[in-house]
C-alpha atoms as a PDB file:
ATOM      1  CA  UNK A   1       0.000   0.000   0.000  1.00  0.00           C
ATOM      2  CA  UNK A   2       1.541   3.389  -1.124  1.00  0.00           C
ATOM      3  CA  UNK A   3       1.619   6.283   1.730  1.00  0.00           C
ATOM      4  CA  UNK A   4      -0.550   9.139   0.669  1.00  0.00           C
ATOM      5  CA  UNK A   5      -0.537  12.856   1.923  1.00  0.00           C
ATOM      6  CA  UNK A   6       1.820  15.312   2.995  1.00  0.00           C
ATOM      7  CA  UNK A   7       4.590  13.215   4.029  1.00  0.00           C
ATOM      8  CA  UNK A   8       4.394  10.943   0.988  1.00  0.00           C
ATOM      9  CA  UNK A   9       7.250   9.765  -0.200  1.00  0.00           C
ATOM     10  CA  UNK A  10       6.213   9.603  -3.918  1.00  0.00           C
ATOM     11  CA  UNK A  11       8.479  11.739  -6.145  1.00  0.00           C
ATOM     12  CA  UNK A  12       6.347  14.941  -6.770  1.00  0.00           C
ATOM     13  CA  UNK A  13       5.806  15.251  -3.117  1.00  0.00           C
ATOM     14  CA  UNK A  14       9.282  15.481  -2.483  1.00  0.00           C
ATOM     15  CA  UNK A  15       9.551  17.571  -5.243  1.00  0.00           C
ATOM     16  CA  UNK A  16       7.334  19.840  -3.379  1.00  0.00           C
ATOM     17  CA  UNK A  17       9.095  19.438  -0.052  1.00  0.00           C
ATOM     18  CA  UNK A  18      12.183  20.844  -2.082  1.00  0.00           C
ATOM     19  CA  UNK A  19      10.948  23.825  -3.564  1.00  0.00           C
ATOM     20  CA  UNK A  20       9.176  24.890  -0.484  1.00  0.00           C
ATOM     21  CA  UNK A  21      12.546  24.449   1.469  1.00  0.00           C
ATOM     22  CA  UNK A  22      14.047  26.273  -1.388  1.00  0.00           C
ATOM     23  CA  UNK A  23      11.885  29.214  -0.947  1.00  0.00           C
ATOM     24  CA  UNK A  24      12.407  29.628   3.065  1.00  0.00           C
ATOM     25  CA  UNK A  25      16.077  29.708   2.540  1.00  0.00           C
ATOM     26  CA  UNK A  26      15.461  32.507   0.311  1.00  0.00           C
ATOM     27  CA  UNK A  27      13.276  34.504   2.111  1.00  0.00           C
ATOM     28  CA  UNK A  28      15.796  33.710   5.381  1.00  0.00           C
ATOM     29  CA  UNK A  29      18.376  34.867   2.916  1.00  0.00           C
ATOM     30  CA  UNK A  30      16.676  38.160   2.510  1.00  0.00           C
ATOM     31  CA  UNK A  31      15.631  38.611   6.359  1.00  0.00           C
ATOM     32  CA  UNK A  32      19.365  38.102   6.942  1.00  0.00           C
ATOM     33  CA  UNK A  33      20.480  40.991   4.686  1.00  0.00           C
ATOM     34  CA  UNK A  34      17.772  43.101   5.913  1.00  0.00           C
ATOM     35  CA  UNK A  35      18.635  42.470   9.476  1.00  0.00           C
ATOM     36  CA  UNK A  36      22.456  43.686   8.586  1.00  0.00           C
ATOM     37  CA  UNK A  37      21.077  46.715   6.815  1.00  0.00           C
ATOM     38  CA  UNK A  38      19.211  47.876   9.791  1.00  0.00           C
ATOM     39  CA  UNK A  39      21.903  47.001  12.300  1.00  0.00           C
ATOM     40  CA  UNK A  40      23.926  50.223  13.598  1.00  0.00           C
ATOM     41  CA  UNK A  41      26.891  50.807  11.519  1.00  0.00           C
ATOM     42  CA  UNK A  42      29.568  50.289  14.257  1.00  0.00           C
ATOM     43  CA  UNK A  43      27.811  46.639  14.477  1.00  0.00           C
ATOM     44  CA  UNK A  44      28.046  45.775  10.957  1.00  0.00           C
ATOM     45  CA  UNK A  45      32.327  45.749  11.069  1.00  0.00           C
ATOM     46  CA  UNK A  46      32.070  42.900  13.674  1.00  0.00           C
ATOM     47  CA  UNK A  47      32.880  39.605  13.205  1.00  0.00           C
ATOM     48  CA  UNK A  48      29.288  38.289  13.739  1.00  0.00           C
ATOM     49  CA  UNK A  49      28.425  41.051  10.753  1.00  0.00           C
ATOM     50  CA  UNK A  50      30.297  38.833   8.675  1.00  0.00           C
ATOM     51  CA  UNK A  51      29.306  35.477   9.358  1.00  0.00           C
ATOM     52  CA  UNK A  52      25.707  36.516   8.585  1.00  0.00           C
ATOM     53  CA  UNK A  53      26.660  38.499   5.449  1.00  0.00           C
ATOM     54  CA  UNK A  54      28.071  35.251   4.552  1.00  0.00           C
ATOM     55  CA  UNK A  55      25.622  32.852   5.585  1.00  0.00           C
ATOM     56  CA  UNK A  56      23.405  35.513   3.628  1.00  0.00           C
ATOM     57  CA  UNK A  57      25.044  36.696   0.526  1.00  0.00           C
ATOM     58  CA  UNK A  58      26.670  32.860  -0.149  1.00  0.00           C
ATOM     59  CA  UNK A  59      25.487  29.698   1.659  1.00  0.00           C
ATOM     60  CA  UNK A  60      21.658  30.080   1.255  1.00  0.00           C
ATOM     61  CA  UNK A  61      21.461  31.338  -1.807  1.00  0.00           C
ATOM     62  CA  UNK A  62      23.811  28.743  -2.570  1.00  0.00           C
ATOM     63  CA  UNK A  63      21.292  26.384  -1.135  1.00  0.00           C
ATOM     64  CA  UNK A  64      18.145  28.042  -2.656  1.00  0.00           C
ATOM     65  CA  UNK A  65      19.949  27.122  -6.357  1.00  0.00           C
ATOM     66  CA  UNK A  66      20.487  23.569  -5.606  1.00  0.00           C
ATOM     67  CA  UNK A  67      17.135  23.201  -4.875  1.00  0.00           C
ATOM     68  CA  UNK A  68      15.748  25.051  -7.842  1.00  0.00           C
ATOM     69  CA  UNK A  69      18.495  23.272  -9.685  1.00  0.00           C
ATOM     70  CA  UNK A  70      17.005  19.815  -8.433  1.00  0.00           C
ATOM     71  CA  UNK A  71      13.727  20.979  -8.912  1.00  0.00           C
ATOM     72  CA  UNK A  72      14.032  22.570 -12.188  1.00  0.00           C
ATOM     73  CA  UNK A  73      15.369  19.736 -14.075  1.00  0.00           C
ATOM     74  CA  UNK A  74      13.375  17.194 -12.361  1.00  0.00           C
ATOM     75  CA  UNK A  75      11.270  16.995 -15.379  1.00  0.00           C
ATOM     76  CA  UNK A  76      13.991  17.514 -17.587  1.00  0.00           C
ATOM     77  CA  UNK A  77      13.185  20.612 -18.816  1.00  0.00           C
ATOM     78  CA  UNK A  78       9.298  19.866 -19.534  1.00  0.00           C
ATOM     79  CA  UNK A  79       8.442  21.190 -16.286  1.00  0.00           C
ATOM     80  CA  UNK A  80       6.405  24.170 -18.365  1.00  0.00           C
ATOM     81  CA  UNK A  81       3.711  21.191 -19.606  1.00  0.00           C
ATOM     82  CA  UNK A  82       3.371  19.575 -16.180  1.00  0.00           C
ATOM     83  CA  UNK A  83       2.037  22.783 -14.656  1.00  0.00           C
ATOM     84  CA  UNK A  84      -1.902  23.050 -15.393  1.00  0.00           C
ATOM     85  CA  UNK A  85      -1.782  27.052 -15.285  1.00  0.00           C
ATOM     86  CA  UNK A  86      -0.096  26.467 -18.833  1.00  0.00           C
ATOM     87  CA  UNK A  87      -2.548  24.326 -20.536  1.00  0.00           C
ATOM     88  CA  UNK A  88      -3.851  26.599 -22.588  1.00  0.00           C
ATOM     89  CA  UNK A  89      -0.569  27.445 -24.214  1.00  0.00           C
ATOM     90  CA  UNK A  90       0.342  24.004 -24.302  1.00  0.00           C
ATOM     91  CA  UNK A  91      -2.681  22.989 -26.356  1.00  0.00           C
ATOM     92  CA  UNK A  92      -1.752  26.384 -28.671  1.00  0.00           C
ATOM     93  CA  UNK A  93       1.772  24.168 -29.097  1.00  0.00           C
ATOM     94  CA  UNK A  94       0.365  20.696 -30.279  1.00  0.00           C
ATOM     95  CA  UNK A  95      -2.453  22.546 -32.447  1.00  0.00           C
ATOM     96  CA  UNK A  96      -1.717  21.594 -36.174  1.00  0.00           C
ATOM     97  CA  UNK A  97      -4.179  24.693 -37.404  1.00  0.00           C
ATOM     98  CA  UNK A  98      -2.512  27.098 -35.183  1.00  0.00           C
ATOM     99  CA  UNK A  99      -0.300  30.162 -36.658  1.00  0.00           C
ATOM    100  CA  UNK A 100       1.424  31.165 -33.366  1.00  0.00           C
ATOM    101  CA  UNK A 101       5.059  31.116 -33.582  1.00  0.00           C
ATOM    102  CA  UNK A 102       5.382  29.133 -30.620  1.00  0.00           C
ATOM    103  CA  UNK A 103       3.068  26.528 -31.986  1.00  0.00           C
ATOM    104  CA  UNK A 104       5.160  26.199 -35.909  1.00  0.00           C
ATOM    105  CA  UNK A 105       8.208  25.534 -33.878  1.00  0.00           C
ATOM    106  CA  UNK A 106       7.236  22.628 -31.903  1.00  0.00           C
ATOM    107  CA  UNK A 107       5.074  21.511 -35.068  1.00  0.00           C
ATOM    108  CA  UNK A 108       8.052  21.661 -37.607  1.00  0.00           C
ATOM    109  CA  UNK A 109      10.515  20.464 -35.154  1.00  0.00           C
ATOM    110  CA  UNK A 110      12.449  23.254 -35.699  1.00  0.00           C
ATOM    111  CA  UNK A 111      13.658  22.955 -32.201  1.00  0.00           C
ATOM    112  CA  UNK A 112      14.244  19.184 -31.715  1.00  0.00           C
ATOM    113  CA  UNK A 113      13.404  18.865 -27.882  1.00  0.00           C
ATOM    114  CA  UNK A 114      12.723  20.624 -24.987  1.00  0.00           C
ATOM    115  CA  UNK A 115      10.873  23.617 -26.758  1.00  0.00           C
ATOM    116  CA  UNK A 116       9.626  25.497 -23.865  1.00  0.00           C
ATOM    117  CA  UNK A 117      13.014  25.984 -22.224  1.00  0.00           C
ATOM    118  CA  UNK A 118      14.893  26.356 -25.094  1.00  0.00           C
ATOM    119  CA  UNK A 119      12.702  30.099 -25.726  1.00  0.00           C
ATOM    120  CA  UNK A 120      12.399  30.924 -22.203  1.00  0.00           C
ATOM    121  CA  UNK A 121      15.815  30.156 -20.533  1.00  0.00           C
ATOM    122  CA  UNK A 122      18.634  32.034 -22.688  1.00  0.00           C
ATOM    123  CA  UNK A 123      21.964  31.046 -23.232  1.00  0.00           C
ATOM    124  CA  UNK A 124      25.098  30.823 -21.073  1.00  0.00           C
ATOM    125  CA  UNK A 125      25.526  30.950 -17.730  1.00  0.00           C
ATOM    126  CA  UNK A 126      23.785  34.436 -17.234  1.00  0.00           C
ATOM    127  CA  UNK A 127      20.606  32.913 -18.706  1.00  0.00           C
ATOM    128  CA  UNK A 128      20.474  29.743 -16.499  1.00  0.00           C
ATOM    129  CA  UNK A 129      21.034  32.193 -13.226  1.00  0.00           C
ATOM    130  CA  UNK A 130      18.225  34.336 -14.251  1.00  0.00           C
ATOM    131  CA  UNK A 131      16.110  30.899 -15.465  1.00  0.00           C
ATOM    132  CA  UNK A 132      16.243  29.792 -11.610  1.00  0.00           C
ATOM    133  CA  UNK A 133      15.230  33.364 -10.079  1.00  0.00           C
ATOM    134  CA  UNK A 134      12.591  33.787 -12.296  1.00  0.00           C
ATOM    135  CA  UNK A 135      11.347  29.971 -11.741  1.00  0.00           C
ATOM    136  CA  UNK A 136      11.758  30.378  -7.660  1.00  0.00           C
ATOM    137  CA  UNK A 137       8.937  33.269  -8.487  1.00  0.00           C
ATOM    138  CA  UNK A 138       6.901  30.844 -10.421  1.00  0.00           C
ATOM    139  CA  UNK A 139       6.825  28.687  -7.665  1.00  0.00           C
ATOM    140  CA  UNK A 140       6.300  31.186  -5.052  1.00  0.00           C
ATOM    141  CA  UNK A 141       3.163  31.513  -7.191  1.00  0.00           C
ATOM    142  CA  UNK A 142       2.196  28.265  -7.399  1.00  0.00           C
ATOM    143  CA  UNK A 143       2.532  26.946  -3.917  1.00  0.00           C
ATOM    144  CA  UNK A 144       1.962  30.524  -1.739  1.00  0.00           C
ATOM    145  CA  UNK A 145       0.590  33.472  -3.127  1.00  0.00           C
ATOM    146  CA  UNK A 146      -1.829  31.520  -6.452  1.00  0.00           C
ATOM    147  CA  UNK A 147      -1.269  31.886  -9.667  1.00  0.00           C
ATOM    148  CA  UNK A 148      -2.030  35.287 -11.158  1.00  0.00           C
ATOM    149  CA  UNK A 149      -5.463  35.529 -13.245  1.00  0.00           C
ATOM    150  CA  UNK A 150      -3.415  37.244 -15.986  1.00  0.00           C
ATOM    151  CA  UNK A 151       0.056  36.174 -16.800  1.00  0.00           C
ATOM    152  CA  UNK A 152       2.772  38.296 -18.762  1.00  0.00           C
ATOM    153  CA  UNK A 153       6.080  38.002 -19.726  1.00  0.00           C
ATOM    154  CA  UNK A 154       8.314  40.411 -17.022  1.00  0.00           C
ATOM    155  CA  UNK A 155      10.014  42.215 -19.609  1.00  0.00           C
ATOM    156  CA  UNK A 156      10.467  42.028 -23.688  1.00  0.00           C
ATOM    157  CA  UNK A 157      11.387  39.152 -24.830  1.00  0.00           C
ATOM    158  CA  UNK A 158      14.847  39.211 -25.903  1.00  0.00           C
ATOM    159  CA  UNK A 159      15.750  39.269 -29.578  1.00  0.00           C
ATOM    160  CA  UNK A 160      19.244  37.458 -29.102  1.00  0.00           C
ATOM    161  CA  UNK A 161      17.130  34.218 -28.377  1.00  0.00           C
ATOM    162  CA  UNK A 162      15.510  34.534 -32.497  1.00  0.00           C
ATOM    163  CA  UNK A 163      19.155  35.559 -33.386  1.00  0.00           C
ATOM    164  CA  UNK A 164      20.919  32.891 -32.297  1.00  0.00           C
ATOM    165  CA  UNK A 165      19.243  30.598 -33.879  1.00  0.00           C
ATOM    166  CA  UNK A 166      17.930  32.373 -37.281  1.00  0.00           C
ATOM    167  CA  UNK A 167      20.484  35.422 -37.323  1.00  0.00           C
ATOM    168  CA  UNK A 168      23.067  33.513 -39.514  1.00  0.00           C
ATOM    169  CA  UNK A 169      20.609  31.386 -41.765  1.00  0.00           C
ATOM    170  CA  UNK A 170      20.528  31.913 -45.276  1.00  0.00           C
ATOM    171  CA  UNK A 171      16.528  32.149 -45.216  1.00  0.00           C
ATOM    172  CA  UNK A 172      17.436  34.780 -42.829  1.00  0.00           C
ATOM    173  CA  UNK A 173      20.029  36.472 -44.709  1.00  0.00           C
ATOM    174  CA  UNK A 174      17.543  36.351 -47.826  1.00  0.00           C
ATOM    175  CA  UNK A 175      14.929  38.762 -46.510  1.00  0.00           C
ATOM    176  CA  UNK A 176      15.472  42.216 -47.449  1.00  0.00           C
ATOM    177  CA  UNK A 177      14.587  44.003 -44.552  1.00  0.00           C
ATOM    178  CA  UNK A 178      17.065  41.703 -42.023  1.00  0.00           C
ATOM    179  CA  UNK A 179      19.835  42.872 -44.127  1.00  0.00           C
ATOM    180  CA  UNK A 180      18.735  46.801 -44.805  1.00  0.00           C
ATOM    181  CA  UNK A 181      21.183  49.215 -43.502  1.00  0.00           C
ATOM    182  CA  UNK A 182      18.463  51.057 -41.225  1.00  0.00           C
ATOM    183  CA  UNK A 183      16.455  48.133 -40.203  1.00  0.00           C
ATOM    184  CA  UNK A 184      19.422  45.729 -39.316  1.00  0.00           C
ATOM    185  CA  UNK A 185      20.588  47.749 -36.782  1.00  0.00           C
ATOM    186  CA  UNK A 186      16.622  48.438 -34.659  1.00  0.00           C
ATOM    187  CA  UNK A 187      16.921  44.430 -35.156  1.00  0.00           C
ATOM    188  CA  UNK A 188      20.056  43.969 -33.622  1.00  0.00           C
ATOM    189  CA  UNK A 189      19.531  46.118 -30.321  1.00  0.00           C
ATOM    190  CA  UNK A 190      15.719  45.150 -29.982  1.00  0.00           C
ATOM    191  CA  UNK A 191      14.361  48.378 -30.601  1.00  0.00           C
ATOM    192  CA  UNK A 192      12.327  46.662 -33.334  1.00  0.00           C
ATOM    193  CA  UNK A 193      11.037  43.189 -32.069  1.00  0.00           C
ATOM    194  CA  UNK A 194      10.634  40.204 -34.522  1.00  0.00           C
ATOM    195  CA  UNK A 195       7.071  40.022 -33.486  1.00  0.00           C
ATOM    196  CA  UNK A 196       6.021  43.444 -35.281  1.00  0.00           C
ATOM    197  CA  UNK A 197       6.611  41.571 -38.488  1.00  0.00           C
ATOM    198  CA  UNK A 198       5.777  37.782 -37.528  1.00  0.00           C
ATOM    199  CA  UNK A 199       2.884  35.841 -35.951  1.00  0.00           C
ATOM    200  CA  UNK A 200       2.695  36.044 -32.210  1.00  0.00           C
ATOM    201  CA  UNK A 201       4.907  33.375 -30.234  1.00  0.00           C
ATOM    202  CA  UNK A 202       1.719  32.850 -27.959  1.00  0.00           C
ATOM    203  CA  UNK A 203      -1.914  33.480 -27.971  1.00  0.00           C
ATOM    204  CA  UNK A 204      -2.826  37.191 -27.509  1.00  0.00           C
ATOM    205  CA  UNK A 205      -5.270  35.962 -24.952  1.00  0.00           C
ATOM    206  CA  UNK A 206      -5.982  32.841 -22.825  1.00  0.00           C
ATOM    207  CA  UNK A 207      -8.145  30.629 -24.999  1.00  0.00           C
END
């Protein structure tokens, strides 16, 4: 007979158990620093001012990665599908008849595997750090504060992600305004996103 409930020890439960641990040792990363900000300033050149800048600025957030490192890539990288806030955008994806950009990707293949992450995470190391921050928030949202009624991407996406990918192609190259001396440039630094000229990546609106 499998054990059911809270202290279950099937594998999404102790998924759970990890992400919630991961968020306390954030937000006692954070009450740390904010303690040491409001300390008197004679106090904050002792040698207990140091151990909690370091137990603050270094091992727990240390921590809070591992966890949203084991957490993260439990699913390797499909995570985005498990959750059922997504399902609308994941049913977008698999649609043959839809005209989203998101949705021709996975269709065509043009990304072989792991669609979701490939778009959303970045590249290098920069983009993994910032992938974990932002998916500590997600799960903030999921497990304490709910899931907003509206979601939205926190800033623009970022045109290196199409570039890297489609900046050196020859179907690319072959399109006159990727190439024109005025419009190459707005491309290049974002000021003109890809998705004034193409499909949307997503849905405009929940379906």
């Amino acid at each position: 007979m499998t054990q059911e409930g809270l202290f279950s020890g099937s594998t999404e439960n102790v998924m759970r158990w990890v992400a919630g641990a991961g968020i306390v040792l954030g937000l006692a990363s954070a009450a740390i620093m904010i303690f040491v900000l409001v300390r008197k300033p004679e106090w904050r050149v002792t040698a207990a001012a140091k151990w909690a800048l370091l137990v603050g600025l270094l091992v727990l957030p240390a921590m809070t990665m591992l966890s949203g490192n084991v957490v993260g890539f439990h699913k390797v990288k499909n995570s985005c599908t498990q959750c059922h806030t997504m399902d609308p955008w994941v049913a977008d994806l698999k649609d043959p008849k839809s005209t989203t950009l998101a949705s021709k990707h996975y269709q065509n293949r043009w990304i072989p595997d792991d669609q979701c992450y490939t778009c959303h995470t970045g590249y290098g190391l920069s983009g993994n750090v910032k992938a974990k921050i932002s998916g500590l928030s997600h799960v903030t949202h999921e497990y304490f504060t709910g899931v907003p009624k509206e979601i939205k991407i926190h800033s623009p996406f970022p045109v290196d992600t199409c570039l890297h990918c489609h900046g050196e192609s020859a179907k690319y190259l072959k399109i006159e305004q990727h190439v024109d001396a005025e419009m190459k440039p707005k491309i290049l630094t974002g000021e003109l996103s890809c998705f004034e000229c193409h499909a949307a990546p997503h849905p405009r609106k929940k379906p």
